[in-house]
Protein backbone atom coordinates (compact mmCIF):
# COMPACT_ATOMS: atom_id res chain seq x y z
CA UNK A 1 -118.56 161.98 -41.20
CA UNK A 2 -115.82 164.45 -41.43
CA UNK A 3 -116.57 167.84 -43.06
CA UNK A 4 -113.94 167.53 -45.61
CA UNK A 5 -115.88 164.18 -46.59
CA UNK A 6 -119.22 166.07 -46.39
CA UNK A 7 -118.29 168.75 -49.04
CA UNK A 8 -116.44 166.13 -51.26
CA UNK A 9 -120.04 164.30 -51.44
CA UNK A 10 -121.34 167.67 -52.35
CA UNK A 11 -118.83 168.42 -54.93
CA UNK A 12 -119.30 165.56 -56.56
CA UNK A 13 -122.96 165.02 -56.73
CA UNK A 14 -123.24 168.71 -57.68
CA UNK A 15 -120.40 169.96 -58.95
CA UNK A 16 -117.95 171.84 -57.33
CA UNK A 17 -119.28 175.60 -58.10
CA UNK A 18 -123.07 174.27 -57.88
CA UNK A 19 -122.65 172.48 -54.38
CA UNK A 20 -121.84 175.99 -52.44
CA UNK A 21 -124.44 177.78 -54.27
CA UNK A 22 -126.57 174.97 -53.17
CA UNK A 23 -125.62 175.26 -49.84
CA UNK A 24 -125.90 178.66 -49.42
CA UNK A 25 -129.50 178.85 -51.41
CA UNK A 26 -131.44 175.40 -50.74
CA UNK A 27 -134.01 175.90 -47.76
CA UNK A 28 -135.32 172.14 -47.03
CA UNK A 29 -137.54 171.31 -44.33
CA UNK A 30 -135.91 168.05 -43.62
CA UNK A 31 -133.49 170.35 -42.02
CA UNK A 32 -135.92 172.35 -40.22
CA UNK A 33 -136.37 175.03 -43.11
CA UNK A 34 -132.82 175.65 -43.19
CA UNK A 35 -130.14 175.31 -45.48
CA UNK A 36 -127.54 173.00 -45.73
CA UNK A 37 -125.24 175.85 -43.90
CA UNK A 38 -127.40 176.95 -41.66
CA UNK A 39 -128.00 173.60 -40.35
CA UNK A 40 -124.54 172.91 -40.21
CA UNK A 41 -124.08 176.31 -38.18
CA UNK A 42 -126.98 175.14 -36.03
CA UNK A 43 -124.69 171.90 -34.74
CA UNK A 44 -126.56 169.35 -36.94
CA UNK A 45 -123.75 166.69 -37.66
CA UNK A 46 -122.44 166.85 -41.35
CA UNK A 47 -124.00 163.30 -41.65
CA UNK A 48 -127.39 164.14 -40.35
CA UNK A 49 -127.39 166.91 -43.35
CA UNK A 50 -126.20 164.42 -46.03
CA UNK A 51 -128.30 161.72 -45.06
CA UNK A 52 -131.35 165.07 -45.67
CA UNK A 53 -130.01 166.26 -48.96
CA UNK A 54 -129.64 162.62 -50.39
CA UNK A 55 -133.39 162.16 -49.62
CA UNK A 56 -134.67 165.40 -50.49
CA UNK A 57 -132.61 165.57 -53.55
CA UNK A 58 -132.84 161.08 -54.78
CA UNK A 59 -128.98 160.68 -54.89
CA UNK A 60 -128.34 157.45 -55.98
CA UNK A 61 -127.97 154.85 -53.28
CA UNK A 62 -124.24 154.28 -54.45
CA UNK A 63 -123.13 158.19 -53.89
CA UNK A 64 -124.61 157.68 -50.43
């Protein structure tokens, strides 16, 4: 998954203003207590963090 795909997903299951501060903010363990940045920064792929932040957060199997 491309990043630009990545932070569409985010924009749209967020919002666009909410999904950064998300980003920034969110510390989930399915990410090894990091953020969805940090893990990002860290090398995880952007659809290793997706596939986290749909199942921490229950997106809806059809925004997956």
């Amino acid at each position: 998954m491309r990043l630009t795909v990545f932070w569409q997903r985010m924009a749209d299951h967020f919002g666009a203003a909410y999904a950064d501060s998300f980003a920034r903010d969110h510390v989930m363990s399915g990410l090894g207590g990091r953020t969805v940045r940090e893990a990002l920064d860290a090398g995880w792929s952007a659809k290793e963090v997706w596939r986290v932040v749909c199942a921490t957060m229950d997106v809806p199997y059809d925004r997956q």
